[in-house]
N, C-alpha and C. Protein backbone atom coordinates (compact mmCIF):
# COMPACT_ATOMS: atom_id res chain seq x y z
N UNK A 1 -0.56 9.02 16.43
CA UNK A 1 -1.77 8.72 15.69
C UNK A 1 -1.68 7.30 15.14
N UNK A 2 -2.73 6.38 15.43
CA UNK A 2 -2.94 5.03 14.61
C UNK A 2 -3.46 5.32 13.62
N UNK A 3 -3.15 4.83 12.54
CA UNK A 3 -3.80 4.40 10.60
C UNK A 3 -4.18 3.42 10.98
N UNK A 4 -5.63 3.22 10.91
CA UNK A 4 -6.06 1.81 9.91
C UNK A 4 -5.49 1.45 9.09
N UNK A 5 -5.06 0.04 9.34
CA UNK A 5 -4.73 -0.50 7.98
C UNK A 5 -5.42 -1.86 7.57
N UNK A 6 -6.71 -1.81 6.71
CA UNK A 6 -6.68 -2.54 6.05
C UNK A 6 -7.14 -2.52 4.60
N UNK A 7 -6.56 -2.83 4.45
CA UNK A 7 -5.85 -2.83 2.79
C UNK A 7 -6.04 -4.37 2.24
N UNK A 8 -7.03 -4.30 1.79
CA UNK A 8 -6.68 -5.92 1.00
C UNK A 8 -5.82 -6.11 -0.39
N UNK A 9 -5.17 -7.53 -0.58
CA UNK A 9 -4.49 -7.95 -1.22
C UNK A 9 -5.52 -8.25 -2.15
N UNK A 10 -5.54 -8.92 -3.52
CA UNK A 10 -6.54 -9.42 -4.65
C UNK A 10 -7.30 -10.37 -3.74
N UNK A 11 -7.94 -10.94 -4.20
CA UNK A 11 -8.72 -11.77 -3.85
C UNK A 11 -8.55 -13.44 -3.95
N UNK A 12 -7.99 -14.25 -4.24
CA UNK A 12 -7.98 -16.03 -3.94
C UNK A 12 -8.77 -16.04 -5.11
N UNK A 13 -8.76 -16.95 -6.09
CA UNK A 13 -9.61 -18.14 -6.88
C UNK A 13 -9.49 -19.14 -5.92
N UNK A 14 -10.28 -20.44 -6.04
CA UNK A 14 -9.85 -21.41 -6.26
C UNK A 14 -8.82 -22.05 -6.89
N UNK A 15 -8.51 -21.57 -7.60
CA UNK A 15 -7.24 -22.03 -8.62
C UNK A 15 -6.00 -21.53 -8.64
N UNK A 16 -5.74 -20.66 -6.93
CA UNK A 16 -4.46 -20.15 -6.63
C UNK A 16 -4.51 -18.76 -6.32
N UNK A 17 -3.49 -17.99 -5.91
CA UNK A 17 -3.05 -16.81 -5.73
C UNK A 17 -3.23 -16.26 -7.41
N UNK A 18 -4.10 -14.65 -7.40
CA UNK A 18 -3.55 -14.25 -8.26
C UNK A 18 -2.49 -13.82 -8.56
N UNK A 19 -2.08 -14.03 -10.21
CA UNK A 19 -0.62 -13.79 -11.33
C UNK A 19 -0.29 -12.17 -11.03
N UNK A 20 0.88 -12.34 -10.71
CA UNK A 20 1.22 -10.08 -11.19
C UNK A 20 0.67 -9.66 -10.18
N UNK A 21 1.03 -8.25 -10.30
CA UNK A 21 0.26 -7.31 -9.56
C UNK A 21 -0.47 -6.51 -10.34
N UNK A 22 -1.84 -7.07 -11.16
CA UNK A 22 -2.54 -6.77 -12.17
C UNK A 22 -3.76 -6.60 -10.84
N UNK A 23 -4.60 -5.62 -11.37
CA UNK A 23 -5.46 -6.01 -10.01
C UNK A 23 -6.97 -7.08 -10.85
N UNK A 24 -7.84 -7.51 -10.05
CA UNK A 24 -8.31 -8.56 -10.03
C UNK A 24 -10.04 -8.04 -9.62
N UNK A 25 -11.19 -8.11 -10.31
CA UNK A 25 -12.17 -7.49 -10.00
C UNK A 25 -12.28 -5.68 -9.24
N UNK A 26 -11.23 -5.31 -10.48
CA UNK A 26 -11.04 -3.64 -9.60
C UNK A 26 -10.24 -3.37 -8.59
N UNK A 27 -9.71 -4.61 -8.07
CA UNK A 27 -8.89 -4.57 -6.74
C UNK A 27 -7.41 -4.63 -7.13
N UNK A 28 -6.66 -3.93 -6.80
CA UNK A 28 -5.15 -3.49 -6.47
C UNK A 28 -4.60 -4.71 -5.44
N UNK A 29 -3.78 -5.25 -6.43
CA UNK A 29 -2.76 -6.25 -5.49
C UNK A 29 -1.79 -5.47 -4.59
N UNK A 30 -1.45 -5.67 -2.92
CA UNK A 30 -0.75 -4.88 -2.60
C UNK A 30 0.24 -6.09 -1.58
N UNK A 31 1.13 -6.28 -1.40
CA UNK A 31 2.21 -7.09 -0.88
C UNK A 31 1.86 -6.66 0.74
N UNK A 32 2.19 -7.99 1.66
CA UNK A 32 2.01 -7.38 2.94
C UNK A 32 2.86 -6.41 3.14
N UNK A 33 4.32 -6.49 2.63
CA UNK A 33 4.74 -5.34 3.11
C UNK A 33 4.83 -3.95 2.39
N UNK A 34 3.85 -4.02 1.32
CA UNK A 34 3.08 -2.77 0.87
C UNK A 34 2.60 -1.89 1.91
N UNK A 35 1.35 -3.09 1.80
CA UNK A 35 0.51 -2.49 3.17
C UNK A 35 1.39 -1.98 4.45
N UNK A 36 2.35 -2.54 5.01
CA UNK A 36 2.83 -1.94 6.23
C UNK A 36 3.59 -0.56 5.70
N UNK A 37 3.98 -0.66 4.44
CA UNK A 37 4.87 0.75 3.91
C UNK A 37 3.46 1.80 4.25
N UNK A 38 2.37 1.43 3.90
CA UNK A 38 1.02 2.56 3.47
C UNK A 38 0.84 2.93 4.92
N UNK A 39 1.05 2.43 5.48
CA UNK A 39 0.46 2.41 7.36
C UNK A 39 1.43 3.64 7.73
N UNK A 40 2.70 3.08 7.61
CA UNK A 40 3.73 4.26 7.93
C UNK A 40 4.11 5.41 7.54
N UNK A 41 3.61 5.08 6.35
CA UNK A 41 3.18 6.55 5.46
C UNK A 41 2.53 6.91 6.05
N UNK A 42 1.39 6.65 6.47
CA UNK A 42 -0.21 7.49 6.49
C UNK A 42 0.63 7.57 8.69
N UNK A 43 0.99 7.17 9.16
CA UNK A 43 1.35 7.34 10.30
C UNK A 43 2.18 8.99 10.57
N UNK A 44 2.56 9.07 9.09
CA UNK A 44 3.97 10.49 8.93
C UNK A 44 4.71 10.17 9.45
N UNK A 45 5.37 8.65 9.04
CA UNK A 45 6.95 8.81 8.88
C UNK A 45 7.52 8.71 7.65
N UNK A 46 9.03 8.95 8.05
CA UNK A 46 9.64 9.64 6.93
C UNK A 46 10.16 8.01 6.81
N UNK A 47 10.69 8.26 5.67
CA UNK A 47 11.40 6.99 4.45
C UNK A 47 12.38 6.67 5.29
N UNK A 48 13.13 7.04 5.93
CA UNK A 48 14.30 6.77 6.93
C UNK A 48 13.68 6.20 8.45
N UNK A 49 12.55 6.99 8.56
CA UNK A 49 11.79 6.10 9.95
C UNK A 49 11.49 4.77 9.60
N UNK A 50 10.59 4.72 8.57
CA UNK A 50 10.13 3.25 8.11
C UNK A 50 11.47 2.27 7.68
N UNK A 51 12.50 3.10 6.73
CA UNK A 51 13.31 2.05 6.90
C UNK A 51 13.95 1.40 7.78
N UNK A 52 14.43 2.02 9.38
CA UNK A 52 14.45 1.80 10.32
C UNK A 52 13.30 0.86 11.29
N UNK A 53 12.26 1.37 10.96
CA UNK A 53 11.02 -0.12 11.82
C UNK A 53 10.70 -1.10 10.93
N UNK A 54 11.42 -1.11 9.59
CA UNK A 54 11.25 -2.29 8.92
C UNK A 54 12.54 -3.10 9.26
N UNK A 55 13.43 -2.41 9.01
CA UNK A 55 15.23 -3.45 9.01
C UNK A 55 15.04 -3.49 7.30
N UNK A 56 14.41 -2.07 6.76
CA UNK A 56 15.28 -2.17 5.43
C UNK A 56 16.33 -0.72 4.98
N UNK A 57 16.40 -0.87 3.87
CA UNK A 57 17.47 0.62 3.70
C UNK A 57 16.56 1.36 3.03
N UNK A 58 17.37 2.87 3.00
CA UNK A 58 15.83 3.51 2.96
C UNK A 58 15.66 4.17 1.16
N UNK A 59 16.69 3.45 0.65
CA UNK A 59 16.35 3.35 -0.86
C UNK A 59 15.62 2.22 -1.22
N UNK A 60 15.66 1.24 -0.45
CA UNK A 60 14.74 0.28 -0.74
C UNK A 60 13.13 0.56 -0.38
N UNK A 61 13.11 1.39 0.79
CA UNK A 61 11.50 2.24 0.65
C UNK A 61 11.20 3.39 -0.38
N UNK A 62 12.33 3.89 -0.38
CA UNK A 62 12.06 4.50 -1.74
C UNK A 62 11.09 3.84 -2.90
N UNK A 63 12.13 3.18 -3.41
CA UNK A 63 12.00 2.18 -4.53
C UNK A 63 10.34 1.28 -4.30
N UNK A 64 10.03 1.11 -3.16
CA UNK A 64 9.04 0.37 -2.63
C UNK A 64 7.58 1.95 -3.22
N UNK A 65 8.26 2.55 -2.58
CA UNK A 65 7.25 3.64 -2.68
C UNK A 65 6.50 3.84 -4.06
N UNK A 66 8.16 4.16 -4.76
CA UNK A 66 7.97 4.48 -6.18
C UNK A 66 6.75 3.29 -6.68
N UNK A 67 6.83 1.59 -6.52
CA UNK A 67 6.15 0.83 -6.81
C UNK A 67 4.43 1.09 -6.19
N UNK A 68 4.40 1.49 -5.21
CA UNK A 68 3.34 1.11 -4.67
C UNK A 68 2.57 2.85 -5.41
N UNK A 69 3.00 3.79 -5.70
CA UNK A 69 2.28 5.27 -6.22
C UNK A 69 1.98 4.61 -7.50
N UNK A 70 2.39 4.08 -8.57
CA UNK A 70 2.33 3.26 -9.84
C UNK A 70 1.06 2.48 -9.66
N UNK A 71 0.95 1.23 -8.81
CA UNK A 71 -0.05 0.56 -8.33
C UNK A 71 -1.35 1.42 -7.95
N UNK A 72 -1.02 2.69 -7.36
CA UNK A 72 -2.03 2.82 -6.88
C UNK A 72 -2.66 4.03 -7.42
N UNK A 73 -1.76 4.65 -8.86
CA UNK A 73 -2.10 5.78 -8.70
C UNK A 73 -1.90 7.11 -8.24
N UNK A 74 -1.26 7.22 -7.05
CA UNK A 74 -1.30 7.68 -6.37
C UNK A 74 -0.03 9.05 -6.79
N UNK A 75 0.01 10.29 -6.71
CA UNK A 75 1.05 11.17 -7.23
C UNK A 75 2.28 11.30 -5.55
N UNK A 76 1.64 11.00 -4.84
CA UNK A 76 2.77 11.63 -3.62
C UNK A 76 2.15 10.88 -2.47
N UNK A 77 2.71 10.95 -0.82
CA UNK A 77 2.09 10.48 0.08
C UNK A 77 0.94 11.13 0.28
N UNK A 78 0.83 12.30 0.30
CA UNK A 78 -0.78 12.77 0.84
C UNK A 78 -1.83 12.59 -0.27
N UNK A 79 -1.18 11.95 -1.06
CA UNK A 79 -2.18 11.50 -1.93
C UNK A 79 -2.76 10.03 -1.81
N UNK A 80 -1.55 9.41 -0.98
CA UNK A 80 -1.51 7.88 -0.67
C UNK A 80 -2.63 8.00 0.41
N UNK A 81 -1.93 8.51 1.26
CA UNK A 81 -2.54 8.31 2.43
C UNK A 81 -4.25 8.89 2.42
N UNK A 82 -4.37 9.72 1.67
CA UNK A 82 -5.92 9.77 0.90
C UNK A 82 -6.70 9.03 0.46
N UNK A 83 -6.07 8.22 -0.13
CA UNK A 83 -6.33 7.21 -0.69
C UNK A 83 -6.77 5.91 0.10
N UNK A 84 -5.49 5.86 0.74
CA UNK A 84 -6.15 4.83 2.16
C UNK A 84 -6.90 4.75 2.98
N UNK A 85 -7.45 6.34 3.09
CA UNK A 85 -8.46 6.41 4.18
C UNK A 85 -9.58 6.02 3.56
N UNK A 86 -9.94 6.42 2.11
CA UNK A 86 -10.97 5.78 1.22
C UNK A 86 -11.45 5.07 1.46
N UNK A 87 -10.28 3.96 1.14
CA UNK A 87 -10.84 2.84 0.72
C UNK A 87 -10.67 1.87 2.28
N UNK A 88 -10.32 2.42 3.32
CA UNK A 88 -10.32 2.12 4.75
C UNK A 88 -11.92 2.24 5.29
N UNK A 89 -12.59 3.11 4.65
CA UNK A 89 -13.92 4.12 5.14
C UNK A 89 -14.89 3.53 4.01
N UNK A 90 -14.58 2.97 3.20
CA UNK A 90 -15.67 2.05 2.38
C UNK A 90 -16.08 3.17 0.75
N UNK A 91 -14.96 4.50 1.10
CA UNK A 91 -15.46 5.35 -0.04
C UNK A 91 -14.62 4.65 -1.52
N UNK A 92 -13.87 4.25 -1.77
CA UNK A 92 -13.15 3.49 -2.86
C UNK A 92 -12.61 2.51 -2.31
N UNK A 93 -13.52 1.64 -3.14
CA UNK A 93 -13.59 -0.01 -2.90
C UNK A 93 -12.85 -0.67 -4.25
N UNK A 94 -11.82 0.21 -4.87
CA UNK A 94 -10.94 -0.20 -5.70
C UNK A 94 -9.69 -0.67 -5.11
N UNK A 95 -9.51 0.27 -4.55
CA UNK A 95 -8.25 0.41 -3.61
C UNK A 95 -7.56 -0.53 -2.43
């Protein structure tokens, strides 16, 4: 199965990248390799798959995870990946 992924990052001023991962007109800052963690999630792989097609360790997706459910809200993957389809499908345009 392919996930859509697009997921936007905040949005650009003129006056630079936004500060933090504060979000920015309602929008959730998400790191590119957020977004590729959310893809692989929503794909159903496990924390050990993704750490493997990333070249990271798989406490570091952990830890990634833990960050990105905080950001987003989100209580678990099927909650993530709920989430992504949302705001993939135009239904939460927070996200």
């Amino acid at each position: 199965m392919t996930f859509p992924m697009h997921l936007h990052a905040a949005e650009r001023t003129d006056k630079g990248p936004v500060s933090g991962d504060r979000p920015q007109r309602g929008r959730i800052h998400l790191t590119p390799r957020e977004r590729q963690i959310i893809h692989l999630v929503g794909c159903g792989c496990s924390n050990a798959e993704i750490a493997e097609r990333l070249s990271l360790r798989p406490q570091t997706v952990k830890n990634r995870l833990s960050e990105i459910y905080q950001k987003t809200g989100s209580r678990n993957r099927v909650d993530l990946t709920l989430r992504a389809i949302r705001r993939v499908s135009g239904l939460d345009p927070t996200f």
